[in-house]
Structures are given as C-alpha cells and as structure tokens.
N, C-alpha and C. Protein backbone atom coordinates (compact mmCIF):
# COMPACT_ATOMS: atom_id res chain seq x y z
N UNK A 1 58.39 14.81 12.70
CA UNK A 1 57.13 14.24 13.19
C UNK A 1 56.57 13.33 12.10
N UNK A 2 56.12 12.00 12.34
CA UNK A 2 55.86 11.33 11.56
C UNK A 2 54.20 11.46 11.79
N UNK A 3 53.97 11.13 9.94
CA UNK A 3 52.31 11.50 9.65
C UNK A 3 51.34 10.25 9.34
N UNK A 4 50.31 10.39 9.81
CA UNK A 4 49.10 9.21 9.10
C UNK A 4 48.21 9.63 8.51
N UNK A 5 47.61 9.48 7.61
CA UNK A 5 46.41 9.74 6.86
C UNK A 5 45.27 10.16 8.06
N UNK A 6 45.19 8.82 8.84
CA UNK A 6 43.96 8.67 9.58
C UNK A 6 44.33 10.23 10.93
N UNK A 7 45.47 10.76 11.11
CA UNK A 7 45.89 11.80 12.05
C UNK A 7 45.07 13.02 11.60
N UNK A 8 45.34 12.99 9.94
CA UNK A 8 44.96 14.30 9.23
C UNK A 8 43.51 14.43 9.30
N UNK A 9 42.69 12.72 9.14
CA UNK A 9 41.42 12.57 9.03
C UNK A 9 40.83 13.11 10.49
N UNK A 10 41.44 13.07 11.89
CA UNK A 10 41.05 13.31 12.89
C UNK A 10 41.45 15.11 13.37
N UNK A 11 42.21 15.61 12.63
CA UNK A 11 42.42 17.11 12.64
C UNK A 11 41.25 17.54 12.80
N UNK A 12 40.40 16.98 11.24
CA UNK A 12 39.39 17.86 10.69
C UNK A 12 38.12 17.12 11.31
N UNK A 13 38.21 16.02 12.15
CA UNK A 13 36.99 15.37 12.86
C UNK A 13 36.97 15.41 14.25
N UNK A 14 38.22 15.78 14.88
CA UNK A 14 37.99 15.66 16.23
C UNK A 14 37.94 17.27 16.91
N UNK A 15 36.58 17.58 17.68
CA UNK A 15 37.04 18.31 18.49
C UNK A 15 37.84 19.38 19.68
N UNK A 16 37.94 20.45 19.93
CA UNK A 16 38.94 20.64 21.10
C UNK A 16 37.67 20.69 22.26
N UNK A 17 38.36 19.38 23.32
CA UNK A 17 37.68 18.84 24.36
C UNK A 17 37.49 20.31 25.63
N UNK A 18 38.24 21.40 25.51
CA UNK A 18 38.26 22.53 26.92
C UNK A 18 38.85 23.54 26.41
N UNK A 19 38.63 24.59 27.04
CA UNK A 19 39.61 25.80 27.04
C UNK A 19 38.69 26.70 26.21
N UNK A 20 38.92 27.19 26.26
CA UNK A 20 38.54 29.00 25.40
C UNK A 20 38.16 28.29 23.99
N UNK A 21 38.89 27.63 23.27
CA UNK A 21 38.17 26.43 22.13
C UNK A 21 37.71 25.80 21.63
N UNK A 22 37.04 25.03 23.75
CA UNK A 22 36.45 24.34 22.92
C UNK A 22 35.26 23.94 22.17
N UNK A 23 35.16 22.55 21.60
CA UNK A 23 34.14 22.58 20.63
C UNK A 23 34.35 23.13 19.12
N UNK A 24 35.56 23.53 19.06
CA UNK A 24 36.62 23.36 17.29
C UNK A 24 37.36 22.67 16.87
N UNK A 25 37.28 22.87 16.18
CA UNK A 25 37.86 21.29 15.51
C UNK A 25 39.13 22.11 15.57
N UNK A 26 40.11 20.73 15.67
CA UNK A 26 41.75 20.69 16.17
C UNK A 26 42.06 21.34 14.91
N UNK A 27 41.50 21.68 13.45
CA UNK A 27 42.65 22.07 12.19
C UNK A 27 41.89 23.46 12.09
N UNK A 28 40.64 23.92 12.86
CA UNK A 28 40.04 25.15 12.87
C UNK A 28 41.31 26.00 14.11
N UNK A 29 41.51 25.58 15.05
CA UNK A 29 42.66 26.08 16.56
C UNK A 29 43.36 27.22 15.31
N UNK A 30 43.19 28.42 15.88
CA UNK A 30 43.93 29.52 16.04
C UNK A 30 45.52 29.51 15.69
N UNK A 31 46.30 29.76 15.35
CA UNK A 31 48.00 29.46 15.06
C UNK A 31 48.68 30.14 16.37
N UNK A 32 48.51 31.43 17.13
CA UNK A 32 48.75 31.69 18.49
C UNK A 32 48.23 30.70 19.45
N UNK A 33 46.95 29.70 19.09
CA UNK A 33 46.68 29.21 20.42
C UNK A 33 47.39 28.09 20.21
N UNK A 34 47.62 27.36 19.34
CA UNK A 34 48.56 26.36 18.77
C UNK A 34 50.09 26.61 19.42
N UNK A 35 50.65 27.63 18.98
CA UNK A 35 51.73 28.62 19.45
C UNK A 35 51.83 28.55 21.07
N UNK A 36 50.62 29.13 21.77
CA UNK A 36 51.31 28.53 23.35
C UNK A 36 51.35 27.01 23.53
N UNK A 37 50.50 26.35 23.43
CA UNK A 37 50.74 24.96 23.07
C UNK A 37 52.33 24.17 23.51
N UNK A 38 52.69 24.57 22.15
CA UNK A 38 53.70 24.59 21.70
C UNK A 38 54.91 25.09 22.87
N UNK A 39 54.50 26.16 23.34
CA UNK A 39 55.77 26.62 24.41
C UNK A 39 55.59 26.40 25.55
N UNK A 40 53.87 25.52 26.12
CA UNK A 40 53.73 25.48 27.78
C UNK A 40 53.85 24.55 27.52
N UNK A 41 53.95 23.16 26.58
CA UNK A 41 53.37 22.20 26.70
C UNK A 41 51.96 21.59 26.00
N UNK A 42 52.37 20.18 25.33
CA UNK A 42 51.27 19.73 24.94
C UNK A 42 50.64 19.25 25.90
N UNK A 43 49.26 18.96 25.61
CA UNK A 43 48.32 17.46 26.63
C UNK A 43 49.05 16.18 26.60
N UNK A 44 49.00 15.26 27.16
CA UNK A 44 49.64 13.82 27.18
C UNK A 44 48.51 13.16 25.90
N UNK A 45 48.94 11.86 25.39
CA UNK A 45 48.14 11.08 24.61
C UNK A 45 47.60 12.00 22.82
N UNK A 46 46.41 11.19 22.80
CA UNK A 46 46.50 11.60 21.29
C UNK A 46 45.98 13.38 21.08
N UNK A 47 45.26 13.68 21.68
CA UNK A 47 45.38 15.41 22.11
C UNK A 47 46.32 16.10 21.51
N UNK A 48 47.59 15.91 22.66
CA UNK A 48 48.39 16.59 22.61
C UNK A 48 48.81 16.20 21.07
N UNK A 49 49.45 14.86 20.66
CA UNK A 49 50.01 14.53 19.46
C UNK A 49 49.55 15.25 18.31
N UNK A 50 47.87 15.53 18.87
CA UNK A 50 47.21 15.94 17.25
C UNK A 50 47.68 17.68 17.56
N UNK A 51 48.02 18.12 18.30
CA UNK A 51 47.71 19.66 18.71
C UNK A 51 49.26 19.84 18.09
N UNK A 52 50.32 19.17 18.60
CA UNK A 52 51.45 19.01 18.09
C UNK A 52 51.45 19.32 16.47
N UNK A 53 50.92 17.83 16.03
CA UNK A 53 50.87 17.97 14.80
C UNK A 53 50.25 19.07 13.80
N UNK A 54 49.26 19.70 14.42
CA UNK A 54 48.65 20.77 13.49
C UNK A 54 49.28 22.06 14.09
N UNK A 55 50.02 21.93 14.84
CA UNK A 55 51.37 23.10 15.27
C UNK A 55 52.46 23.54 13.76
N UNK A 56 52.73 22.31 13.44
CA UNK A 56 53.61 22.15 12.85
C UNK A 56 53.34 22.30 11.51
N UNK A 57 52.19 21.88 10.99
CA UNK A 57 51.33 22.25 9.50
C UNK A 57 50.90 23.81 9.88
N UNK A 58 50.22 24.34 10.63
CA UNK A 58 50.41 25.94 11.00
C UNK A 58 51.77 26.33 10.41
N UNK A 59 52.52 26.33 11.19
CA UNK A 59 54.04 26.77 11.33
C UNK A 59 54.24 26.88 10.01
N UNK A 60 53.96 25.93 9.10
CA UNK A 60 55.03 25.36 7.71
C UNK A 60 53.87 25.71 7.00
N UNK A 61 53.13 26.37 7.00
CA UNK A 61 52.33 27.18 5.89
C UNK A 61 51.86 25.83 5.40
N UNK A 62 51.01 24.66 5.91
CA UNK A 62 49.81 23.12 5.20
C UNK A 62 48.79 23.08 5.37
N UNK A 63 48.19 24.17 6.44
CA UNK A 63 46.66 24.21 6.62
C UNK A 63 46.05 23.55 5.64
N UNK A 64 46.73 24.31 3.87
CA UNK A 64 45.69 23.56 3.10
C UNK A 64 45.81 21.90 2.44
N UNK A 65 46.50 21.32 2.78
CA UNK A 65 46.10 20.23 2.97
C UNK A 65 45.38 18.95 3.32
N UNK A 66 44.60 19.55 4.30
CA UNK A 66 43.37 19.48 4.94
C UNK A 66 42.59 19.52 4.10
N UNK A 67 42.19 20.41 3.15
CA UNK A 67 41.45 20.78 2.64
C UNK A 67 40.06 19.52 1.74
N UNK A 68 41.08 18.65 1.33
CA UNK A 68 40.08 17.43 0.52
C UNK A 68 39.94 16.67 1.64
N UNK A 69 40.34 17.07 2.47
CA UNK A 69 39.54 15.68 3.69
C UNK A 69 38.45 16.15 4.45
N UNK A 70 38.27 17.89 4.58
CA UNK A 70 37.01 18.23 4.82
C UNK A 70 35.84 17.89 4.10
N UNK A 71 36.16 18.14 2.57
CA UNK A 71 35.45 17.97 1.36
C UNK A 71 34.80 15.97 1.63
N UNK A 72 35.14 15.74 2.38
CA UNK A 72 34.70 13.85 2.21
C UNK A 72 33.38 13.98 3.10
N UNK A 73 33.62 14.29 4.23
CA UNK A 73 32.16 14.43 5.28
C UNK A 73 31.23 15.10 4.42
C-alpha cells in the first residue's frame, strides 16, 4: 500500500462518518473494528482507502506514528 503524508494527516483529522463509531477519528477505530473491515469489505473512495490504510498500521504494530501529527493541531 502506498503512503502520503497528507493520508496520515487525514487519519488523525478525519472522522468516522456512521456505524457504532461514528464521530472518531479514523486512527482512534478500534483494531477488531478495523479487522472486520478488512474481511467484509472496505467503503468505496477515500473512506475505505483511509480505513484500509490504518488496517494495516494496526496490523504492523505504527499506531505510533501518528503520534507527531496529532501533536501539530
């Protein structure tokens, strides 16, 4: 999966739009709720891409990576 700065910047800025979530931010999402995700299916468009992507930083132990881009807001 290829990465952007500005992807990581929207982890920690964009909302989850529905579901039992929402109203958390996409790098706050649960690692099980990430996890079904992952096995029913992403959303189409940038959603899904970002839900994808912080699947995969879950998975691979990067959560903290995130970390200095919270620190900017």
């Amino acid at each position: 999966m290829h990465m952007q700065v500005q992807d990581l910047e929207r982890l920690v800025t964009l909302a989850m739009p529905f579901g039992k979530y929402k109203g958390r931010l996409i790098a706050d999402l649960p690692g099980h709720y990430l996890n079904w995700f992952a096995r029913e299916g992403f959303p189409r468009g940038e959603l899904g891409r970002l839900l994808a992507l912080m699947h995969e930083m879950d998975h691979n132990g990067l959560r903290g990576l995130l970390e200095p881009l919270r620190k900017r807001g």
